[in-house]
C-alpha atoms as a PDB file:
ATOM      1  CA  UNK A   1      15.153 -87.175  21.285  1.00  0.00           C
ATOM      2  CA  UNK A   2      18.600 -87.009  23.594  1.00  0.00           C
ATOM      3  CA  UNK A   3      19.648 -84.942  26.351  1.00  0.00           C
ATOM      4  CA  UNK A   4      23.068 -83.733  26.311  1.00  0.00           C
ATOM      5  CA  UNK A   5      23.266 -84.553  30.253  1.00  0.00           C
ATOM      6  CA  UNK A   6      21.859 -88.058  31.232  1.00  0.00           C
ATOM      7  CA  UNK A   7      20.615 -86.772  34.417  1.00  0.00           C
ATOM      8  CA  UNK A   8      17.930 -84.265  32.055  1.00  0.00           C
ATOM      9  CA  UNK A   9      16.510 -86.864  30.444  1.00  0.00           C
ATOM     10  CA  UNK A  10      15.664 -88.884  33.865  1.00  0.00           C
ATOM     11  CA  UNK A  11      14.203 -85.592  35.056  1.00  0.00           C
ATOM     12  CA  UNK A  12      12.455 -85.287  31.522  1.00  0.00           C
ATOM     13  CA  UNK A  13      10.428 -88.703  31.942  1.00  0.00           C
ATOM     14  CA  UNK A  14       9.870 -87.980  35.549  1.00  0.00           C
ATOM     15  CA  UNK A  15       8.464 -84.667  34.106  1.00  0.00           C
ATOM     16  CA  UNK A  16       6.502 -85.677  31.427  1.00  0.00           C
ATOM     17  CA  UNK A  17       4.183 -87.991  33.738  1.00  0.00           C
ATOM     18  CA  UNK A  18       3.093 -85.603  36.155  1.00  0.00           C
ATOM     19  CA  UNK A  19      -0.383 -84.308  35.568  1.00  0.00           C
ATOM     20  CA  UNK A  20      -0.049 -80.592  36.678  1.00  0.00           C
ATOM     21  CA  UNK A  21       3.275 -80.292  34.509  1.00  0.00           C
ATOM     22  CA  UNK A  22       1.379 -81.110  31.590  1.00  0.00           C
ATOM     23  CA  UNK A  23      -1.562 -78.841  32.827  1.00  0.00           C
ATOM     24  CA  UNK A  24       0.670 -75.421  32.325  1.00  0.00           C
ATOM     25  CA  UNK A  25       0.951 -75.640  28.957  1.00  0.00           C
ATOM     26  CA  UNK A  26      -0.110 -72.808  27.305  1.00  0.00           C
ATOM     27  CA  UNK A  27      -1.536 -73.623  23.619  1.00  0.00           C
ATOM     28  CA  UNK A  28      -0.363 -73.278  20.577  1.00  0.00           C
ATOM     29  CA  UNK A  29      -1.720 -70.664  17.936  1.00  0.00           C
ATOM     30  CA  UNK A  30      -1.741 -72.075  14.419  1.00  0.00           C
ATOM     31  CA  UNK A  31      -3.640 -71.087  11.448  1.00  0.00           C
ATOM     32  CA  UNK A  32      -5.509 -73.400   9.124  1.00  0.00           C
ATOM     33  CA  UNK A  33      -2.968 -72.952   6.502  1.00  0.00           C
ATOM     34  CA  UNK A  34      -0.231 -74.240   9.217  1.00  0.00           C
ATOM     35  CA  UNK A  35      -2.462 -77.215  10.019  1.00  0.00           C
ATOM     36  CA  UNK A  36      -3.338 -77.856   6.481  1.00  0.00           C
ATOM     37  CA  UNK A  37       0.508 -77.952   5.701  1.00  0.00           C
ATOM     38  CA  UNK A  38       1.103 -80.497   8.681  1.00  0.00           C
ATOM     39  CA  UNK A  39      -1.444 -82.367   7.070  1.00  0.00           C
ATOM     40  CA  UNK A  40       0.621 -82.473   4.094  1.00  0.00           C
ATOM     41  CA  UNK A  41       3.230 -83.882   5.389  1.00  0.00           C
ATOM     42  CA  UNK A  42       1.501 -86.284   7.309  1.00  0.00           C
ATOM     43  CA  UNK A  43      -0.124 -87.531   4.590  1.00  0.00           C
ATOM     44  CA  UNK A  44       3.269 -87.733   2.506  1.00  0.00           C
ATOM     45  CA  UNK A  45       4.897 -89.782   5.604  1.00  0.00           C
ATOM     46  CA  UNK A  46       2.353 -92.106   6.072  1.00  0.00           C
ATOM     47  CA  UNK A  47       2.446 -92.902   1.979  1.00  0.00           C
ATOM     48  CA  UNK A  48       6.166 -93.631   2.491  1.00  0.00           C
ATOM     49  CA  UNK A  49       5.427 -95.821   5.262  1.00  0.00           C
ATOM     50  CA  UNK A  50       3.221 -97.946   3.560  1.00  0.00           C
ATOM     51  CA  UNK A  51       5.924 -98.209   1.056  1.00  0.00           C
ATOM     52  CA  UNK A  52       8.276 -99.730   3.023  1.00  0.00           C
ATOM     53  CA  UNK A  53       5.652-101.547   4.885  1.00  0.00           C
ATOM     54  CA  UNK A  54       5.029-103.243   1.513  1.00  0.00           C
ATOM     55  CA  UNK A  55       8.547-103.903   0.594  1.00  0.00           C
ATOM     56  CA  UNK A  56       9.428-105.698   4.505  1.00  0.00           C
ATOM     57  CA  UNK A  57       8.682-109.435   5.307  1.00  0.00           C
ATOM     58  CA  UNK A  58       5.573-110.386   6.716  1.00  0.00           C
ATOM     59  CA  UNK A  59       4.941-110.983  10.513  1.00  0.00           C
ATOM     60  CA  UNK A  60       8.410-108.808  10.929  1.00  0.00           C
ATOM     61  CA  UNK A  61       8.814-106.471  13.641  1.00  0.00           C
ATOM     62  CA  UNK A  62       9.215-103.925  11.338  1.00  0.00           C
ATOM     63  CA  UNK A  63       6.185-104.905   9.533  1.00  0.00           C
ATOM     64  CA  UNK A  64       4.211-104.604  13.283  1.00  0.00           C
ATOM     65  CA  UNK A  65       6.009-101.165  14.146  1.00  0.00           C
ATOM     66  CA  UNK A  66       5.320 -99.475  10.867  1.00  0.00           C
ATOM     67  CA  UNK A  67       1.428-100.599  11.292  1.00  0.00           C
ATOM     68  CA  UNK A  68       1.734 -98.806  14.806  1.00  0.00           C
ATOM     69  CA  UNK A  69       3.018 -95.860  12.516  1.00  0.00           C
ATOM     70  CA  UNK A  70       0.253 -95.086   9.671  1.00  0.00           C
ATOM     71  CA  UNK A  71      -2.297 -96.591  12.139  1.00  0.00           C
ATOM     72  CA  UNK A  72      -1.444 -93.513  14.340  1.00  0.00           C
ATOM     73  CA  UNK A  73      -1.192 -90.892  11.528  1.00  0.00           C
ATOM     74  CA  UNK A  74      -4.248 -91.797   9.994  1.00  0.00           C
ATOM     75  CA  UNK A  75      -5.645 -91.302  13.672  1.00  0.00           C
ATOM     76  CA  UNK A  76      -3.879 -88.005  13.644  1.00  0.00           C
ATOM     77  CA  UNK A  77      -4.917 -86.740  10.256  1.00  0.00           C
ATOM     78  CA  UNK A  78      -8.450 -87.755  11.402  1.00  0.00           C
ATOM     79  CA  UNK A  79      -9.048 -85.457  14.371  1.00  0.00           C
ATOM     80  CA  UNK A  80      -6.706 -82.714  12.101  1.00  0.00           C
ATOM     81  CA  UNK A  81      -9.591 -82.883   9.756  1.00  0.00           C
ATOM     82  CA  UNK A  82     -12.201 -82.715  12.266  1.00  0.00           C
ATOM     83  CA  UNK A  83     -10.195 -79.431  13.964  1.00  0.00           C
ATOM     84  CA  UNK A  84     -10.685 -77.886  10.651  1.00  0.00           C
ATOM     85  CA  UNK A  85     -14.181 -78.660  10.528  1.00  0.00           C
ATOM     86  CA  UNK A  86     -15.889 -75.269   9.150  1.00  0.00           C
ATOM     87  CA  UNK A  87     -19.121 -76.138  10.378  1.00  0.00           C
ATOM     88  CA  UNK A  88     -19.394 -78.194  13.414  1.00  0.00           C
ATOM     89  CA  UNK A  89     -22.423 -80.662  13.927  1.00  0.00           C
ATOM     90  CA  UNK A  90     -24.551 -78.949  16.785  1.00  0.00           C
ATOM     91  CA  UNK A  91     -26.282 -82.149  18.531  1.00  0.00           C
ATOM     92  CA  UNK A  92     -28.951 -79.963  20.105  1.00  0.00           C
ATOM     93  CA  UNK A  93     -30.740 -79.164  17.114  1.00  0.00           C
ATOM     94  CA  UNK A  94     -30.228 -81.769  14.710  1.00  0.00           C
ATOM     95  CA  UNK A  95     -34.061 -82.703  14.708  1.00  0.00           C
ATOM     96  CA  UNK A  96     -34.249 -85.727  16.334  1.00  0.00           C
ATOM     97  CA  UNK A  97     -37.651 -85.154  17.072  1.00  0.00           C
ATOM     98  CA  UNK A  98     -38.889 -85.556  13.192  1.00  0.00           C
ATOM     99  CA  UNK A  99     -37.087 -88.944  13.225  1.00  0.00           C
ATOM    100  CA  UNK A 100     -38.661 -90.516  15.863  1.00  0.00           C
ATOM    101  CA  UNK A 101     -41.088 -93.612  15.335  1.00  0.00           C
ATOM    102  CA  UNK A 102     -44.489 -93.468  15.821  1.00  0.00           C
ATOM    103  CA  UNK A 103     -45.938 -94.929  19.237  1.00  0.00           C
ATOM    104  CA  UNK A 104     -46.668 -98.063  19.972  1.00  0.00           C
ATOM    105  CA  UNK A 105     -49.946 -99.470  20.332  1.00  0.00           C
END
């Protein structure tokens, strides 16, 4: 991203790393059918990144950034998956008490 005015993007970064800044954010109302469409495209630029990654020499930095790259979208896609979750895993009663072992002698 640029700033048209340099002195913007040093107040930008300054900004960005303050903890109550990022605090007031309000959030962001999306509907599955957004998400599932960011997905999409996630999905279609991580594909093309392993593409390339294929097609670049090995041990290159571009090799090492585009790892970064689908690394992280796979980690995004992952918790974009779990967000659309239907049916969340309740820990309280998932029966641990009919797994249990028997006691020890």
């Amino acid at each position: 991203m640029q700033f048209a005015h340099p002195a913007c993007a040093h107040n930008a970064v300054a900004l960005s790393s303050s903890a109550p800044f990022l605090g007031s954010r309000s959030p962001t109302d999306v509907t599955p059918e957004e998400v599932r469409m960011m997905m999409t495209y996630l999905r279609k630029a991580r594909d093309r990144a392993i593409q390339i990654r294929e097609r670049s020499p090995a041990g290159s930095y571009m090799e090492n950034v585009l790892c970064r790259t689908i690394d992280g979208i796979t980690l995004e896609l992952s918790q974009l998956d779990y967000l659309l979750a239907r049916k969340p895993i309740d820990p309280v009663n998932t029966g641990t008490a009919s797994n249990r072992m028997r006691p020890a002698i």
